[in-house]
PDB file of N, CA and C in Angstrom:
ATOM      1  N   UNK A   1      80.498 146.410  98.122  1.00  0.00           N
ATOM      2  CA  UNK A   1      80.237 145.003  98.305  1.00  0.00           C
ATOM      3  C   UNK A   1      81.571 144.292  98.553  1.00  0.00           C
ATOM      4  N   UNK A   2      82.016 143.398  99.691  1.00  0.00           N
ATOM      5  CA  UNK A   2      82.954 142.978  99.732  1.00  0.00           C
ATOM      6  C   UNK A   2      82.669 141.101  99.077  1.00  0.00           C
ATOM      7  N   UNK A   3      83.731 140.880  98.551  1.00  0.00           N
ATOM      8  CA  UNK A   3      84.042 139.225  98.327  1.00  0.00           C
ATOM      9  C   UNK A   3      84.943 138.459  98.928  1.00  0.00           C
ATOM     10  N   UNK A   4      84.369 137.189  98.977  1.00  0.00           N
ATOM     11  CA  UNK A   4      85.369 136.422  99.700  1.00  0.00           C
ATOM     12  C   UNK A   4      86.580 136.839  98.819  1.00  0.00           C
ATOM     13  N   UNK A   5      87.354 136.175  99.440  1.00  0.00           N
ATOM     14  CA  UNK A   5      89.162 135.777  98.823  1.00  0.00           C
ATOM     15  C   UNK A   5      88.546 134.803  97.983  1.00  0.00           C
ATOM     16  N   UNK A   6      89.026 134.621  96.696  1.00  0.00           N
ATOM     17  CA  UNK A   6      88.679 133.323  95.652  1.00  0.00           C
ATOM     18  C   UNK A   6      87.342 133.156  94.743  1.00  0.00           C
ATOM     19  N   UNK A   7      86.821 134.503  95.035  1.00  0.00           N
ATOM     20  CA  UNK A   7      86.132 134.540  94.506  1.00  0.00           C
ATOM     21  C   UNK A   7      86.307 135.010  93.097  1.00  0.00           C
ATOM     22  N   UNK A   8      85.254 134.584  91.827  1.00  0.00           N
ATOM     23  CA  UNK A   8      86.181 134.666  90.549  1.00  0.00           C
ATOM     24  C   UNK A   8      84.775 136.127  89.668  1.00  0.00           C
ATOM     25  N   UNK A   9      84.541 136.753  90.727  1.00  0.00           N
ATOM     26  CA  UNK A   9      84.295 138.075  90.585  1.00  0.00           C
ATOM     27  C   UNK A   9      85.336 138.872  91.054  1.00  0.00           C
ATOM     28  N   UNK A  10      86.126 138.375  91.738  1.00  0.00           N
ATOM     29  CA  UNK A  10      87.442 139.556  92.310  1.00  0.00           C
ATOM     30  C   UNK A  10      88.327 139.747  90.637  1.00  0.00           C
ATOM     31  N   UNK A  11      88.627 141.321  90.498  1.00  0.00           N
ATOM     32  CA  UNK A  11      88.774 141.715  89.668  1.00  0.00           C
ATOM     33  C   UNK A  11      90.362 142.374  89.417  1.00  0.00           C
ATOM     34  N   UNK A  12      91.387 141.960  90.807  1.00  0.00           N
ATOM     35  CA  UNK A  12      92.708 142.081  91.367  1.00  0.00           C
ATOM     36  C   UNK A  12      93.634 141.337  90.518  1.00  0.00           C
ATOM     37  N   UNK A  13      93.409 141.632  89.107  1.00  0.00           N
ATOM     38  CA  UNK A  13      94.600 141.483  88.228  1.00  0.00           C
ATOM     39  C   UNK A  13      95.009 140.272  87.922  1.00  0.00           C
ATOM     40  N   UNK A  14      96.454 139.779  88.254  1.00  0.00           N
ATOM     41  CA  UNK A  14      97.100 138.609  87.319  1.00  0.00           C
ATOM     42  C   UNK A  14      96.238 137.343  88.936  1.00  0.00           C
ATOM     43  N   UNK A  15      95.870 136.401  88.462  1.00  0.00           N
ATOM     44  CA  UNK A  15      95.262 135.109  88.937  1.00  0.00           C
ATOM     45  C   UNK A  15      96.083 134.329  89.813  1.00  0.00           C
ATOM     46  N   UNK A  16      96.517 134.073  90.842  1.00  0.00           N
ATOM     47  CA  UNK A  16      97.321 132.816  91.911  1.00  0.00           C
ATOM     48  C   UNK A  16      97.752 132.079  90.909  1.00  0.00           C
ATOM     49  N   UNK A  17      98.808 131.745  91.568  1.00  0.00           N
ATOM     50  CA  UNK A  17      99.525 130.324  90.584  1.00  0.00           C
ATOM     51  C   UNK A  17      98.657 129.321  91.172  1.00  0.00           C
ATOM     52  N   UNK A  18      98.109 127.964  90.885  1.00  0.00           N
ATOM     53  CA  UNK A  18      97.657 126.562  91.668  1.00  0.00           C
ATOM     54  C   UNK A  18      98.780 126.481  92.480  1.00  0.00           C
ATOM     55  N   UNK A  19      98.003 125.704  93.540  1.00  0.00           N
ATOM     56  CA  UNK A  19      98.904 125.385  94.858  1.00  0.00           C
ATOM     57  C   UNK A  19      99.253 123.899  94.664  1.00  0.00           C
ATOM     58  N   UNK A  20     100.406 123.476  95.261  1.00  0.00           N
ATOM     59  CA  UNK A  20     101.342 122.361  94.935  1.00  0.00           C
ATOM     60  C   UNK A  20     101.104 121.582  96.214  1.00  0.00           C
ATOM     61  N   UNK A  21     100.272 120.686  96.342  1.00  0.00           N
ATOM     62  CA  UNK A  21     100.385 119.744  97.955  1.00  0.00           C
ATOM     63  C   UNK A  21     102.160 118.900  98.059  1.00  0.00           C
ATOM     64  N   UNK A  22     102.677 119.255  99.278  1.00  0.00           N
ATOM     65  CA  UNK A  22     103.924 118.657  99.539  1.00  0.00           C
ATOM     66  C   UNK A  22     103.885 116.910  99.706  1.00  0.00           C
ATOM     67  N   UNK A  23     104.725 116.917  99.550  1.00  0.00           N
ATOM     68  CA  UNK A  23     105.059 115.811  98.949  1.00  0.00           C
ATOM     69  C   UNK A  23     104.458 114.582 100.107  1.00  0.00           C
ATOM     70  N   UNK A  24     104.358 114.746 101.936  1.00  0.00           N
ATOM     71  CA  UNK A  24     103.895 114.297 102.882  1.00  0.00           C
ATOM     72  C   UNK A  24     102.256 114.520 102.154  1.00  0.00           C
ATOM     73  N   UNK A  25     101.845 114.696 101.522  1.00  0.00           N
ATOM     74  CA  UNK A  25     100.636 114.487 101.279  1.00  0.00           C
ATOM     75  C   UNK A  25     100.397 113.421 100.422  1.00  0.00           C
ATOM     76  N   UNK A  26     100.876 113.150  99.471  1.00  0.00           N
ATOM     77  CA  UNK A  26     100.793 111.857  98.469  1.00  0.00           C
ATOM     78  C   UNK A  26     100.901 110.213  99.377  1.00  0.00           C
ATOM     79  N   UNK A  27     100.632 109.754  98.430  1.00  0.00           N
ATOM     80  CA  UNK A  27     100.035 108.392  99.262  1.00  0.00           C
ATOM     81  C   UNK A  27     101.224 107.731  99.645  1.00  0.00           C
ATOM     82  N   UNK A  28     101.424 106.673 100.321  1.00  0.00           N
ATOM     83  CA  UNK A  28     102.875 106.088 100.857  1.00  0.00           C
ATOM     84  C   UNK A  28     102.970 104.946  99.528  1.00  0.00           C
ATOM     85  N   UNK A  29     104.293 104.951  99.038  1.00  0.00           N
ATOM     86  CA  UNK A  29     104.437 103.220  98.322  1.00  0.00           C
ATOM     87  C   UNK A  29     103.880 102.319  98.515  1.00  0.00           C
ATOM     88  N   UNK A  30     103.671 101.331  97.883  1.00  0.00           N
ATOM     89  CA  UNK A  30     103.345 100.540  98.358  1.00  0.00           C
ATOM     90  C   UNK A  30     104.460  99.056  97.926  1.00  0.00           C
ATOM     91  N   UNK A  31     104.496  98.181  99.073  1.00  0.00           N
ATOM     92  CA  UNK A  31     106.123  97.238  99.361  1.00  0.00           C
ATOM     93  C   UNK A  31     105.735  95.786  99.542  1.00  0.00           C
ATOM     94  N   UNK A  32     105.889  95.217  98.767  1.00  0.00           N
ATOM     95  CA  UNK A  32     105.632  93.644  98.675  1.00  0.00           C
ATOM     96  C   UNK A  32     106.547  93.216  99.609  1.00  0.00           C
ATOM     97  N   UNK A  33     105.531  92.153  99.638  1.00  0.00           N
ATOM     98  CA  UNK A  33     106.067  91.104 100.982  1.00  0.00           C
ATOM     99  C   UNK A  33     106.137  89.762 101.063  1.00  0.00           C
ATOM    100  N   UNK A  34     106.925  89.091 101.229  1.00  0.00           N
ATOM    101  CA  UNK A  34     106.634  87.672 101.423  1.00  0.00           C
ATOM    102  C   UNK A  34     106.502  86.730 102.702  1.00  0.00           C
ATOM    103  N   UNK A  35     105.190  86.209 103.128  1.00  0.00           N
ATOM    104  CA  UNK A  35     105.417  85.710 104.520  1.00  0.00           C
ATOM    105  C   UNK A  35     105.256  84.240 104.301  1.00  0.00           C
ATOM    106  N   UNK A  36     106.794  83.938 104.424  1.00  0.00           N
ATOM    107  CA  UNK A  36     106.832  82.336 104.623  1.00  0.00           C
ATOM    108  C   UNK A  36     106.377  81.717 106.144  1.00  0.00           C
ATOM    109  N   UNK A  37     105.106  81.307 106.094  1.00  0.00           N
ATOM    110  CA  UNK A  37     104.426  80.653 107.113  1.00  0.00           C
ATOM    111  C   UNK A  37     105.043  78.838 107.353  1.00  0.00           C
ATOM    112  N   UNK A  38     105.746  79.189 108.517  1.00  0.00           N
ATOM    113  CA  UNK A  38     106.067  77.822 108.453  1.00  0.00           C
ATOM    114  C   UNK A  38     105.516  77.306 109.826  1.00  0.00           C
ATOM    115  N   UNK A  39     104.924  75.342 109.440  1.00  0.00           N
ATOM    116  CA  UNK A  39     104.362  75.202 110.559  1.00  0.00           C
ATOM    117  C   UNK A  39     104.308  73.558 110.452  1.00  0.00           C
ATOM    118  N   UNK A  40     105.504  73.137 111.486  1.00  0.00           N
ATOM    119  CA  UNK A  40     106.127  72.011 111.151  1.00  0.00           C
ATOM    120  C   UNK A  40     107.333  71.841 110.477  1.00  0.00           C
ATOM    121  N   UNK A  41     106.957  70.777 109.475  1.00  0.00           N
ATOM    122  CA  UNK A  41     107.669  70.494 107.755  1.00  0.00           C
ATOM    123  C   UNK A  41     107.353  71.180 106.591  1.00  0.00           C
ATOM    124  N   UNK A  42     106.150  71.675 106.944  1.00  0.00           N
ATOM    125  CA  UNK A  42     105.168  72.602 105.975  1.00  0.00           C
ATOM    126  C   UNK A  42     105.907  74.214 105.966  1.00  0.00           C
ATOM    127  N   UNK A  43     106.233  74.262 104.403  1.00  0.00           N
ATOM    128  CA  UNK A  43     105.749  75.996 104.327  1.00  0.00           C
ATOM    129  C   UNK A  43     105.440  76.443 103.602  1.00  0.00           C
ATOM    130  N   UNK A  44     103.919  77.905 103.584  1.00  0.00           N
ATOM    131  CA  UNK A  44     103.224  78.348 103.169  1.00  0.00           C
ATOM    132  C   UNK A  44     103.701  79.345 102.729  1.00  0.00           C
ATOM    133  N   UNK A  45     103.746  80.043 101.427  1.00  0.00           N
ATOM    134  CA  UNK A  45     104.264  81.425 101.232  1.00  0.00           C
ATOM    135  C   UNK A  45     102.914  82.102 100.502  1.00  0.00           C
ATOM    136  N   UNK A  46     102.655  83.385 101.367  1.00  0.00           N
ATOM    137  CA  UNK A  46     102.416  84.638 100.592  1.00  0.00           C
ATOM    138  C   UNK A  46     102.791  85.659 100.076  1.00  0.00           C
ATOM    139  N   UNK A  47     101.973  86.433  99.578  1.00  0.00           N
ATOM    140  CA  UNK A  47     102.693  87.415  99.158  1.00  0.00           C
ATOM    141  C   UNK A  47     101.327  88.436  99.570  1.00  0.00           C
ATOM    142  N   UNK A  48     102.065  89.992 100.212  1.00  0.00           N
ATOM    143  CA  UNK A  48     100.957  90.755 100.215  1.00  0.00           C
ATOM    144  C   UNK A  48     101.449  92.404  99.797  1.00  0.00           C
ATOM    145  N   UNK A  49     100.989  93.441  99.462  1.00  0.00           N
ATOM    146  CA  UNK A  49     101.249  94.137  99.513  1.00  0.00           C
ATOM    147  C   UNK A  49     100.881  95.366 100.619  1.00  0.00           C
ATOM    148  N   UNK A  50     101.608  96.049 100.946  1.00  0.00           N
ATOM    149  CA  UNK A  50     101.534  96.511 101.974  1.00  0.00           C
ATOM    150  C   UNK A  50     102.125  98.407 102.109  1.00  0.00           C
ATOM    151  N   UNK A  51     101.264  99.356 102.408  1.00  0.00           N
ATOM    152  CA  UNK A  51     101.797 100.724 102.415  1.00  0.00           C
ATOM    153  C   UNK A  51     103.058 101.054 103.233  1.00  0.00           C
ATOM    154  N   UNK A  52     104.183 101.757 102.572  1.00  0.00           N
ATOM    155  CA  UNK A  52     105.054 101.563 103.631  1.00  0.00           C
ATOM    156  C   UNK A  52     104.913 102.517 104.946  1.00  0.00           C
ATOM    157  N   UNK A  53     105.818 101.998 105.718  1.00  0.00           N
ATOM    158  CA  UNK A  53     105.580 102.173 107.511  1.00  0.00           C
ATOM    159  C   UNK A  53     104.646 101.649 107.627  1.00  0.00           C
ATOM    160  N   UNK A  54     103.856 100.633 107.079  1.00  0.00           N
ATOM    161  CA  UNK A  54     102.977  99.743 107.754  1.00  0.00           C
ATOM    162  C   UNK A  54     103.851  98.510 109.018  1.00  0.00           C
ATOM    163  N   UNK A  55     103.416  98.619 109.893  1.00  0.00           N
ATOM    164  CA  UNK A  55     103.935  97.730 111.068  1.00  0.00           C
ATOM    165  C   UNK A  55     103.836  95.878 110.539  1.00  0.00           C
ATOM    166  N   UNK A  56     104.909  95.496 111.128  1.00  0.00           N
ATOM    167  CA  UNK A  56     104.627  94.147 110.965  1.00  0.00           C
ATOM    168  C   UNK A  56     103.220  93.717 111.285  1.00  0.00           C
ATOM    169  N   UNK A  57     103.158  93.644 112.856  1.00  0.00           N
ATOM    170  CA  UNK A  57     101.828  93.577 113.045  1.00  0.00           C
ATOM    171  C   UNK A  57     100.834  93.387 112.109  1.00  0.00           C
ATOM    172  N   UNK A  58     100.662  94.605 111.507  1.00  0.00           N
ATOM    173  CA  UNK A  58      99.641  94.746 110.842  1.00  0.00           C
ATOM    174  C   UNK A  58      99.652  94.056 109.597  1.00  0.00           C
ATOM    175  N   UNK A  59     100.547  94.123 109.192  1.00  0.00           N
ATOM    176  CA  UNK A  59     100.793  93.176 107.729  1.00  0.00           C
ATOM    177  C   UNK A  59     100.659  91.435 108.155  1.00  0.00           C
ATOM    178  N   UNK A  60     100.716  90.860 109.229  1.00  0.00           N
ATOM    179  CA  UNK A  60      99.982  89.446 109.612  1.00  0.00           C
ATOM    180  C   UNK A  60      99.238  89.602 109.677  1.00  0.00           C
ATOM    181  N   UNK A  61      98.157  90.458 110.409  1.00  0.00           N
ATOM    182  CA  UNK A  61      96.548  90.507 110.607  1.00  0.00           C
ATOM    183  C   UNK A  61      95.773  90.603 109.157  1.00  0.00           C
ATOM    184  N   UNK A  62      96.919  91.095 108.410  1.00  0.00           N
ATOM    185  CA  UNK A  62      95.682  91.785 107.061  1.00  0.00           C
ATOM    186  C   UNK A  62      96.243  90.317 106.336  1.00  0.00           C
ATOM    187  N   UNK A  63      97.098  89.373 106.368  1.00  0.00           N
ATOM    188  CA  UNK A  63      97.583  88.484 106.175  1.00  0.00           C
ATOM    189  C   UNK A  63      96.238  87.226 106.729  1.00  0.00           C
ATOM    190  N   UNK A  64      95.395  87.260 107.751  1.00  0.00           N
ATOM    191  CA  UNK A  64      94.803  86.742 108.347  1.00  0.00           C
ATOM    192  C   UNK A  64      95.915  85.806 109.441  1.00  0.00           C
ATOM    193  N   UNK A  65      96.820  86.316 109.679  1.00  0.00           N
ATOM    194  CA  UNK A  65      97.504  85.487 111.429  1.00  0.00           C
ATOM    195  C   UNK A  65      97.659  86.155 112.523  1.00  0.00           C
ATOM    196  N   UNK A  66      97.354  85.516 113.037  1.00  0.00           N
ATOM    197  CA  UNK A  66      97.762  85.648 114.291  1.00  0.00           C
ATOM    198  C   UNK A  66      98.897  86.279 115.279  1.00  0.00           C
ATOM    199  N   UNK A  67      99.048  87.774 114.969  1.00  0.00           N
ATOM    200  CA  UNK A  67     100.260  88.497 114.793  1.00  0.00           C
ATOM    201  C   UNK A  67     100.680  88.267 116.426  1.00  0.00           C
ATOM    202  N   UNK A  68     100.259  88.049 117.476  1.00  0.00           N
ATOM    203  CA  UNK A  68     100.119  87.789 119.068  1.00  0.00           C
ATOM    204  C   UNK A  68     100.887  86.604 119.134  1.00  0.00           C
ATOM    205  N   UNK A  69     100.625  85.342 118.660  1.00  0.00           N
ATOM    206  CA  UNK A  69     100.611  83.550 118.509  1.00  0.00           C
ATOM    207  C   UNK A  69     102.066  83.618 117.332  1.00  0.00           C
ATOM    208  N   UNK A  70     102.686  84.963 116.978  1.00  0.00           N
ATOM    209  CA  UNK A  70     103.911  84.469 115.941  1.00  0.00           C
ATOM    210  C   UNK A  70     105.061  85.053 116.253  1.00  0.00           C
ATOM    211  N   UNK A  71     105.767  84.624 115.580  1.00  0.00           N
ATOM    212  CA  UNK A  71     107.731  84.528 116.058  1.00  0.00           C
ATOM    213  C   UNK A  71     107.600  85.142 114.623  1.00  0.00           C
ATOM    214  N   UNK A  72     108.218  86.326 114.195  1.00  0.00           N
ATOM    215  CA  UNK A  72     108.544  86.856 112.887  1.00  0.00           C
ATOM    216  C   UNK A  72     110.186  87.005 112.760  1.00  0.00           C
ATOM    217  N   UNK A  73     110.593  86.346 111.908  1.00  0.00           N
ATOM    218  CA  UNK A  73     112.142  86.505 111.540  1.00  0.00           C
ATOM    219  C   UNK A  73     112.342  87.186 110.017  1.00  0.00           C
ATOM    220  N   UNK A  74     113.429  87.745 110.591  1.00  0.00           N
ATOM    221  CA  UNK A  74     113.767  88.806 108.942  1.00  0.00           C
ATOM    222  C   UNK A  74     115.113  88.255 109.168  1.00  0.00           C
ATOM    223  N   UNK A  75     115.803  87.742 107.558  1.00  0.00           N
ATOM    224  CA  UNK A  75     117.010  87.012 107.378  1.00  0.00           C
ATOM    225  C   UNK A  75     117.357  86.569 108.850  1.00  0.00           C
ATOM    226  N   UNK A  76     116.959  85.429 109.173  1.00  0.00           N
ATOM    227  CA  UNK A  76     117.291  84.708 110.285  1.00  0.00           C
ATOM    228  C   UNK A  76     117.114  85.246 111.643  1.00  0.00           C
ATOM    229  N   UNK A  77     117.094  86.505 111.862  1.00  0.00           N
ATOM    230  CA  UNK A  77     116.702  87.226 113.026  1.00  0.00           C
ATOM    231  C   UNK A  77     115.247  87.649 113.425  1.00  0.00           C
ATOM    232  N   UNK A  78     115.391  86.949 115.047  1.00  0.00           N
ATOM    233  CA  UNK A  78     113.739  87.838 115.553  1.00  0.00           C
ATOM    234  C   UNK A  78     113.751  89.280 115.085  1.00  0.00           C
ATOM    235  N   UNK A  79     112.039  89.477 114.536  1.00  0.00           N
ATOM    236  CA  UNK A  79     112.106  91.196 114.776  1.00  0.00           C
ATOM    237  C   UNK A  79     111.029  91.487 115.368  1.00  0.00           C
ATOM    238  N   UNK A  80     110.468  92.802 116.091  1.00  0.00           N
ATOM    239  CA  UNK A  80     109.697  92.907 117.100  1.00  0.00           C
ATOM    240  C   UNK A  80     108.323  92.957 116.214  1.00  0.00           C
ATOM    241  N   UNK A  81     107.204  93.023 116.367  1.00  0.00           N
ATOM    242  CA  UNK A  81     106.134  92.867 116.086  1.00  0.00           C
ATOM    243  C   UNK A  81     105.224  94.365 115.195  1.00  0.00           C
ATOM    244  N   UNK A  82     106.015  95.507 115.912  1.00  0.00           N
ATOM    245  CA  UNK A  82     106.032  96.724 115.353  1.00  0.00           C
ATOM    246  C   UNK A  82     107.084  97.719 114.633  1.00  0.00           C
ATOM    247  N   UNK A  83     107.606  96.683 114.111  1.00  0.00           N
ATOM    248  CA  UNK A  83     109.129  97.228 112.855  1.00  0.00           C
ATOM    249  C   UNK A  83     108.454  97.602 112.211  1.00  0.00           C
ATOM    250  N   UNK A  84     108.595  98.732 111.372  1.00  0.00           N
ATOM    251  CA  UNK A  84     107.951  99.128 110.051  1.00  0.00           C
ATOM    252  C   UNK A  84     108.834  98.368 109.156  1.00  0.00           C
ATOM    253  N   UNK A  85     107.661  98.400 108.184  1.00  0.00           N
ATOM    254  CA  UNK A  85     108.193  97.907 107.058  1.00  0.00           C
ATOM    255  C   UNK A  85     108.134  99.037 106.115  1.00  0.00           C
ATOM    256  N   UNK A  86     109.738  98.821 105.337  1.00  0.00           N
ATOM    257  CA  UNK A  86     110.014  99.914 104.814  1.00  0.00           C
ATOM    258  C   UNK A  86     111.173  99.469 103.445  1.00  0.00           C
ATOM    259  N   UNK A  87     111.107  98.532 103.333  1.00  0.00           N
ATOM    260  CA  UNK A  87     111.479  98.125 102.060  1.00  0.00           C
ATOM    261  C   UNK A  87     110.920  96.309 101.796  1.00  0.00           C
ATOM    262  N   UNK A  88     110.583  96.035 100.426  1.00  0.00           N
ATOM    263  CA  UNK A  88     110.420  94.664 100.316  1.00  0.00           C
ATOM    264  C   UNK A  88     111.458  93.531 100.778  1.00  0.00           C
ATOM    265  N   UNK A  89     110.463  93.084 101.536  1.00  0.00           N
ATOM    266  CA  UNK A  89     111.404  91.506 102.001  1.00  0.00           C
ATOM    267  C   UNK A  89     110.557  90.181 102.567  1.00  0.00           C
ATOM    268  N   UNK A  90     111.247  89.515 102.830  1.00  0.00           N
ATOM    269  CA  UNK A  90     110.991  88.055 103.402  1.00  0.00           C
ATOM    270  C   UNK A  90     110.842  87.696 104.892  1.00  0.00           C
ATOM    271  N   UNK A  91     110.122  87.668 105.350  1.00  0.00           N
ATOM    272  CA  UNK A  91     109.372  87.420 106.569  1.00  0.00           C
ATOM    273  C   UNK A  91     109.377  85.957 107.430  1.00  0.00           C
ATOM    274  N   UNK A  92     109.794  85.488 107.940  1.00  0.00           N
ATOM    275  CA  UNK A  92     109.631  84.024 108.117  1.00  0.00           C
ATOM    276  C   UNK A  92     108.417  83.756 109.539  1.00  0.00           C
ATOM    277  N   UNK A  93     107.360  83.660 109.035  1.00  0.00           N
ATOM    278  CA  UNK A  93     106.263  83.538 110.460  1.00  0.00           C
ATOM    279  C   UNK A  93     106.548  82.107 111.234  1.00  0.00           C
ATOM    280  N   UNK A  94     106.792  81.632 112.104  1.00  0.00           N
ATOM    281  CA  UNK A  94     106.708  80.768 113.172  1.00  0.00           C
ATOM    282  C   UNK A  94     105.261  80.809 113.944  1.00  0.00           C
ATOM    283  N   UNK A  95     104.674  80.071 114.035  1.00  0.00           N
ATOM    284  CA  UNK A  95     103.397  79.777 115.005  1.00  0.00           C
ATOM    285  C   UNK A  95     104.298  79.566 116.232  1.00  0.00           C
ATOM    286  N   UNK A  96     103.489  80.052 117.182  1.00  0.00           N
ATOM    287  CA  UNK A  96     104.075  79.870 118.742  1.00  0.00           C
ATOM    288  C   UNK A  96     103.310  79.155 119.797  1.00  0.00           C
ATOM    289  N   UNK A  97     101.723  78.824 119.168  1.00  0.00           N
ATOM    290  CA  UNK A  97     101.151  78.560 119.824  1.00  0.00           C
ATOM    291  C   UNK A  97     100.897  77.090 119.086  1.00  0.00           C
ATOM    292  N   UNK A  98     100.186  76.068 119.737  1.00  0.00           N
ATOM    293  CA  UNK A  98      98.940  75.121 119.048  1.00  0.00           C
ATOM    294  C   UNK A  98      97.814  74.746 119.736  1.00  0.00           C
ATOM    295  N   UNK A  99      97.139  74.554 118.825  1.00  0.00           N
ATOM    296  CA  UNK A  99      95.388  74.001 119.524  1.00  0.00           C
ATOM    297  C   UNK A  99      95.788  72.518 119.834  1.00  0.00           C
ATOM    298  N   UNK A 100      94.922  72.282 120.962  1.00  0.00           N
ATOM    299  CA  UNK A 100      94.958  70.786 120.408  1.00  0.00           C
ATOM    300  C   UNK A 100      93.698  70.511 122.298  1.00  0.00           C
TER     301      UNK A 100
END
C-alpha cells in the first residue's frame, strides 16, 4: 500500500521539523499618515493608516479624495502620485480643481 508524503500513518522514523514561512510572507507594517487637506484658509487634517508600499494614490482614495484633482507635497516638495509610502509622514493635499 503506498501513502501520500504526510501522511501520519507513514511510519519513517524521527517527524519533519514545522516549516517556517519567510519573512516576504508576513503582513506589511502598517504607517500612519497625516493628510493636511488644505483648501483656501482652511485646513483639514487626517490621519489614516496605511500598509507600507501603499502608493500615495491610494492612500487619498481610501482617504475619500480625489487623488487625480490633488497637488501632494511632502516637506514642501511636489511628490508624484505613486511614491510609496514607506515611512510615517505629513502629506500636504492641495485641491487643483473647483466646482462652481
Amino acid at each position: 500500500m503506498r501513502m501520500h508524503r504526510g501522511s501520519s500513518k507513514d511510519a519513517s522514523g524521527d517527524p519533519r521539523p514545522p516549516e517556517t514561512l519567510p519573512l516576504s510572507a508576513s503582513s506589511p507594517p502598517v504607517i500612519s499618515v497625516v493628510l493636511e487637506v488644505t483648501r483656501g484658509a482652511s485646513v483639514r487634517r487626517r490621519r489614516i493608516r496605511v500598509p507600507a508600499g501603499t502608493q500615495v494614490r491610494a492612500a487619498l482614495h481610501s482617504a475619500g479624495l480625489p487623488p487625480e484633482g490633488s497637488a501632494v507635497l511632502l516637506e514642501e516638495s511636489p511628490i508624484p502620485l505613486d511614491t510609496p509610502i514607506d515611512r510615517p509622514m505629513r502629506l500636504i493635499v492641495i485641491s487643483t480643481f473647483s466646482g462652481g
